[in-house]
C-alpha atoms as a PDB file:
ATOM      1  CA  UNK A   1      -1.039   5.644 -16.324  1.00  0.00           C
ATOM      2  CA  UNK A   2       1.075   2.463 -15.276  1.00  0.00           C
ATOM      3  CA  UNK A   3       1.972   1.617 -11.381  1.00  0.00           C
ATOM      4  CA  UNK A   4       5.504   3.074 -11.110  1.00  0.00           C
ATOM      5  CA  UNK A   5       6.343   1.110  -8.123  1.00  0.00           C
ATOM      6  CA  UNK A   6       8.839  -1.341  -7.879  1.00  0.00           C
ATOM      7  CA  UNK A   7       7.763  -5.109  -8.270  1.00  0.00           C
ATOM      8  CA  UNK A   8       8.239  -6.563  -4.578  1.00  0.00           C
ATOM      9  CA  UNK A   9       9.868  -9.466  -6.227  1.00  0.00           C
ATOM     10  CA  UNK A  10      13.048  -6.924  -7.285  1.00  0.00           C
ATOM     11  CA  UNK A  11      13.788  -5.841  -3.329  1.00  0.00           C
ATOM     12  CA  UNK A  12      16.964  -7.902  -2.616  1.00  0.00           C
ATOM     13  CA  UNK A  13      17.275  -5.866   1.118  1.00  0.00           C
ATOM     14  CA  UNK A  14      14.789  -2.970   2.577  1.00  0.00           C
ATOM     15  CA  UNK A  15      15.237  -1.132   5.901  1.00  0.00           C
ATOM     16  CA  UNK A  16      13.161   1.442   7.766  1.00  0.00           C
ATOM     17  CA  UNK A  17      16.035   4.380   8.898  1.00  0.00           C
ATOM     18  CA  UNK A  18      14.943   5.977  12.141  1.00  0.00           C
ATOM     19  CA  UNK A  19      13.713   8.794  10.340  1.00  0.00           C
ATOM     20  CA  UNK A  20      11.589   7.447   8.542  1.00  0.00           C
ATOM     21  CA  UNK A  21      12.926   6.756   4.866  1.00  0.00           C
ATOM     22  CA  UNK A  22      13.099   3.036   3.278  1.00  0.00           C
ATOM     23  CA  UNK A  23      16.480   1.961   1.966  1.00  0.00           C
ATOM     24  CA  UNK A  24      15.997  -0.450  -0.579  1.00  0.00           C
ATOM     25  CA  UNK A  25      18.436  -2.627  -2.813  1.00  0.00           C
ATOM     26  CA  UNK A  26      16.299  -3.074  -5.734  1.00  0.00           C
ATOM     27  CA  UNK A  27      16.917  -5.279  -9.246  1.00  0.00           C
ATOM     28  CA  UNK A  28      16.832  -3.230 -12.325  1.00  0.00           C
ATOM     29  CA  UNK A  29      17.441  -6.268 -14.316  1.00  0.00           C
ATOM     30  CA  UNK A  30      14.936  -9.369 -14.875  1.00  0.00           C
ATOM     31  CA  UNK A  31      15.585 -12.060 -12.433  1.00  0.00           C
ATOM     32  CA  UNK A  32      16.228 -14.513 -15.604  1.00  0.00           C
ATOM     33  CA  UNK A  33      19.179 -11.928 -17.847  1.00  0.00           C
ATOM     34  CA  UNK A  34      22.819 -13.330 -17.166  1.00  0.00           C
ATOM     35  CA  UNK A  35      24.155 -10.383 -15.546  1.00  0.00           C
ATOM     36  CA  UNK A  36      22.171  -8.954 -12.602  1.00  0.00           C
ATOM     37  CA  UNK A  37      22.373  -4.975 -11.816  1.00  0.00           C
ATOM     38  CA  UNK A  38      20.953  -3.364  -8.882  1.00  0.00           C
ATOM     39  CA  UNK A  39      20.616   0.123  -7.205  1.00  0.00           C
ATOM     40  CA  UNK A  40      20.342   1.537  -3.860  1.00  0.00           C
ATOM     41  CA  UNK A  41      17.671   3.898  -3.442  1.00  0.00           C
ATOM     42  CA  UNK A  42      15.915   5.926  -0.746  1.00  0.00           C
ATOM     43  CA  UNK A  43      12.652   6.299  -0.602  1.00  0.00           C
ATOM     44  CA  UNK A  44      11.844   9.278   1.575  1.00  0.00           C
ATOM     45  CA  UNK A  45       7.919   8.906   1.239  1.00  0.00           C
ATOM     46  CA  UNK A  46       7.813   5.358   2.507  1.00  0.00           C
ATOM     47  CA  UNK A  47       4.953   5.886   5.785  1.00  0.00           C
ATOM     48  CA  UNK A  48       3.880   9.149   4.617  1.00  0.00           C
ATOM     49  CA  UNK A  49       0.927  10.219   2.429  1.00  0.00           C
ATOM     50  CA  UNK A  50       2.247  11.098  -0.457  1.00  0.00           C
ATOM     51  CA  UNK A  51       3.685   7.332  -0.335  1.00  0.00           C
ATOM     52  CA  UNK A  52       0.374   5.990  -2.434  1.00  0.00           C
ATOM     53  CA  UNK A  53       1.645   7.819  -5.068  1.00  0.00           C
ATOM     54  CA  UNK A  54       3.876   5.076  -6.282  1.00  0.00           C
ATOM     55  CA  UNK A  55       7.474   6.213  -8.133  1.00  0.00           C
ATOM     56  CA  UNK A  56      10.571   4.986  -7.907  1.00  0.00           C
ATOM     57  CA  UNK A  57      13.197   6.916  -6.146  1.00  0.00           C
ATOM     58  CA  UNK A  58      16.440   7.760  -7.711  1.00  0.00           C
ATOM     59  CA  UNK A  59      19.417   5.286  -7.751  1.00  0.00           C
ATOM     60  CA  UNK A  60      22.118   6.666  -5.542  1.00  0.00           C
ATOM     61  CA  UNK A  61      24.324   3.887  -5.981  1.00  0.00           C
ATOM     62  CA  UNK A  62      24.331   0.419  -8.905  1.00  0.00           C
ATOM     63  CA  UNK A  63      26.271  -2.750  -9.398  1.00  0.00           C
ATOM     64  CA  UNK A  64      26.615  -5.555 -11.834  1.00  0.00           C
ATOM     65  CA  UNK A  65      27.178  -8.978 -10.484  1.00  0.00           C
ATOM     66  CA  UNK A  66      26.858 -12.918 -11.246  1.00  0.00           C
ATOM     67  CA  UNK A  67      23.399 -13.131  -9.253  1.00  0.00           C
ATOM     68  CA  UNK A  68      20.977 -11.512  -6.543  1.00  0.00           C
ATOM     69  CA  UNK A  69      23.700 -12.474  -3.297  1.00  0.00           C
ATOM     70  CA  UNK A  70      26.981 -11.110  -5.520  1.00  0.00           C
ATOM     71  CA  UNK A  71      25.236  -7.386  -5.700  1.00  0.00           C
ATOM     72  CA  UNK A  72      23.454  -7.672  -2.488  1.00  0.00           C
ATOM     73  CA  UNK A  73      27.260  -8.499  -0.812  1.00  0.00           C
ATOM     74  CA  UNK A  74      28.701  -5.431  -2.955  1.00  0.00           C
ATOM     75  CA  UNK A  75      26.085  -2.717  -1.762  1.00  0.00           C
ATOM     76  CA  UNK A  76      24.992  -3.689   1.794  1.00  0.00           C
ATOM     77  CA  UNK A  77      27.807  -2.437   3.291  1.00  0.00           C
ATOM     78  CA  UNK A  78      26.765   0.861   1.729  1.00  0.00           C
ATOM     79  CA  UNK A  79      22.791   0.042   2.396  1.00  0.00           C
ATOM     80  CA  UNK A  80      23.214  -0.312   5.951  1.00  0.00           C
ATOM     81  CA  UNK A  81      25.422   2.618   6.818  1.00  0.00           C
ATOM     82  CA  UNK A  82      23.282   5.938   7.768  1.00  0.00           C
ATOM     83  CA  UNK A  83      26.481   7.708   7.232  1.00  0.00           C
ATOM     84  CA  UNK A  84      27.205   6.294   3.758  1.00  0.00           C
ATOM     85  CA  UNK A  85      23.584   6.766   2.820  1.00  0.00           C
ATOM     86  CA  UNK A  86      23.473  10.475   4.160  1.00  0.00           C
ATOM     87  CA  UNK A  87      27.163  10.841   1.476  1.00  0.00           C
ATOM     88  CA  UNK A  88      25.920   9.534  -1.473  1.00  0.00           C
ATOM     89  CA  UNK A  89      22.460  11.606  -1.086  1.00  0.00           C
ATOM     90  CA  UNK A  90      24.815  14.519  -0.128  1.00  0.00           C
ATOM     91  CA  UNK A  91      26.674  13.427  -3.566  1.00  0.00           C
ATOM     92  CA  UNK A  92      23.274  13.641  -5.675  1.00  0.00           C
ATOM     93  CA  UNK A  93      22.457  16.902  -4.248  1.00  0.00           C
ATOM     94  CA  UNK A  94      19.558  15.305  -2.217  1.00  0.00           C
ATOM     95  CA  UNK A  95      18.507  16.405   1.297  1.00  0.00           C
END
Protein backbone atom coordinates (compact mmCIF):
# COMPACT_ATOMS: atom_id res chain seq x y z
CA UNK A 1 0.00 0.00 0.00
CA UNK A 2 1.55 3.56 -0.79
CA UNK A 3 2.49 6.24 2.14
CA UNK A 4 -0.63 8.47 2.12
CA UNK A 5 1.06 11.25 3.83
CA UNK A 6 1.65 14.45 2.51
CA UNK A 7 5.19 15.17 0.95
CA UNK A 8 6.81 17.72 3.57
CA UNK A 9 7.88 19.67 0.59
CA UNK A 10 3.84 20.58 -0.11
CA UNK A 11 3.33 22.27 3.66
CA UNK A 12 3.32 26.02 2.76
CA UNK A 13 2.25 26.85 6.80
CA UNK A 14 1.64 24.15 9.81
CA UNK A 15 0.57 25.01 13.38
CA UNK A 16 0.06 22.95 16.52
CA UNK A 17 -3.69 24.33 18.00
CA UNK A 18 -3.71 24.05 21.76
CA UNK A 19 -5.62 21.05 21.54
CA UNK A 20 -3.69 19.26 19.91
CA UNK A 21 -4.62 19.14 16.05
CA UNK A 22 -2.06 20.34 13.15
CA UNK A 23 -3.38 22.97 10.77
CA UNK A 24 -1.69 22.66 7.68
CA UNK A 25 -1.77 24.67 4.28
CA UNK A 26 -0.78 22.00 2.00
CA UNK A 27 -0.06 22.07 -2.13
CA UNK A 28 -2.26 19.81 -4.06
CA UNK A 29 -0.57 20.88 -7.16
CA UNK A 30 3.22 20.10 -8.27
CA UNK A 31 5.48 22.84 -7.28
CA UNK A 32 6.45 23.19 -11.21
CA UNK A 33 2.27 23.41 -12.90
CA UNK A 34 1.46 27.21 -13.69
CA UNK A 35 -1.34 27.57 -11.42
CA UNK A 36 -0.77 26.54 -7.78
CA UNK A 37 -3.91 25.19 -5.58
CA UNK A 38 -3.81 24.53 -2.01
CA UNK A 39 -6.08 23.34 0.91
CA UNK A 40 -6.39 23.84 4.51
CA UNK A 41 -6.68 20.81 6.42
CA UNK A 42 -6.77 19.59 10.02
CA UNK A 43 -5.19 16.91 11.06
CA UNK A 44 -6.68 15.78 14.35
CA UNK A 45 -4.22 12.72 14.82
CA UNK A 46 -1.07 14.79 14.60
CA UNK A 47 0.78 13.62 18.40
CA UNK A 48 -1.45 10.80 18.88
CA UNK A 49 -1.06 7.08 18.03
CA UNK A 50 -3.09 6.55 15.49
CA UNK A 51 -0.87 9.46 13.80
CA UNK A 52 1.67 6.61 12.19
CA UNK A 53 -1.04 5.70 10.25
CA UNK A 54 -0.35 8.23 7.58
CA UNK A 55 -3.67 9.79 5.53
CA UNK A 56 -4.40 12.89 4.53
CA UNK A 57 -7.08 14.79 6.23
CA UNK A 58 -9.91 16.33 4.40
CA UNK A 59 -9.63 19.80 2.71
CA UNK A 60 -11.83 22.20 4.58
CA UNK A 61 -10.95 25.04 2.59
CA UNK A 62 -8.76 25.44 -1.36
CA UNK A 63 -7.42 28.23 -3.48
CA UNK A 64 -5.86 28.80 -6.82
CA UNK A 65 -3.18 31.37 -7.07
CA UNK A 66 0.00 32.62 -9.20
CA UNK A 67 2.53 30.80 -6.70
CA UNK A 68 3.15 29.24 -3.09
CA UNK A 69 3.01 33.16 -1.20
CA UNK A 70 -0.38 34.21 -3.42
CA UNK A 71 -2.40 31.05 -1.73
CA UNK A 72 -0.52 31.08 1.44
CA UNK A 73 -1.69 35.15 1.72
CA UNK A 74 -5.39 34.01 0.66
CA UNK A 75 -5.83 31.18 3.39
CA UNK A 76 -3.73 32.21 6.44
CA UNK A 77 -6.04 34.47 7.60
CA UNK A 78 -8.39 31.49 7.72
CA UNK A 79 -5.35 29.00 8.93
CA UNK A 80 -4.60 30.95 11.87
CA UNK A 81 -8.02 31.70 13.26
CA UNK A 82 -9.28 28.87 15.89
CA UNK A 83 -12.61 30.36 15.35
CA UNK A 84 -12.58 30.17 11.53
CA UNK A 85 -11.09 26.71 11.73
CA UNK A 86 -13.72 25.46 14.39
CA UNK A 87 -16.64 27.12 11.27
CA UNK A 88 -15.47 25.53 8.43
CA UNK A 89 -15.09 22.01 10.38
CA UNK A 90 -18.56 22.92 11.81
CA UNK A 91 -19.43 23.49 7.89
CA UNK A 92 -18.09 19.85 6.89
CA UNK A 93 -19.95 18.28 9.62
CA UNK A 94 -16.62 17.56 11.49
CA UNK A 95 -16.21 17.65 15.29
Amino acid sequence: MPDARPDAADILYERTTTRGPVVRIRRVTAATAGMVAAVIEVDRRAGTPRAADGGIPPALMAVEGDNDDAVVASLIPFAEDDSAIARLLAARGIR
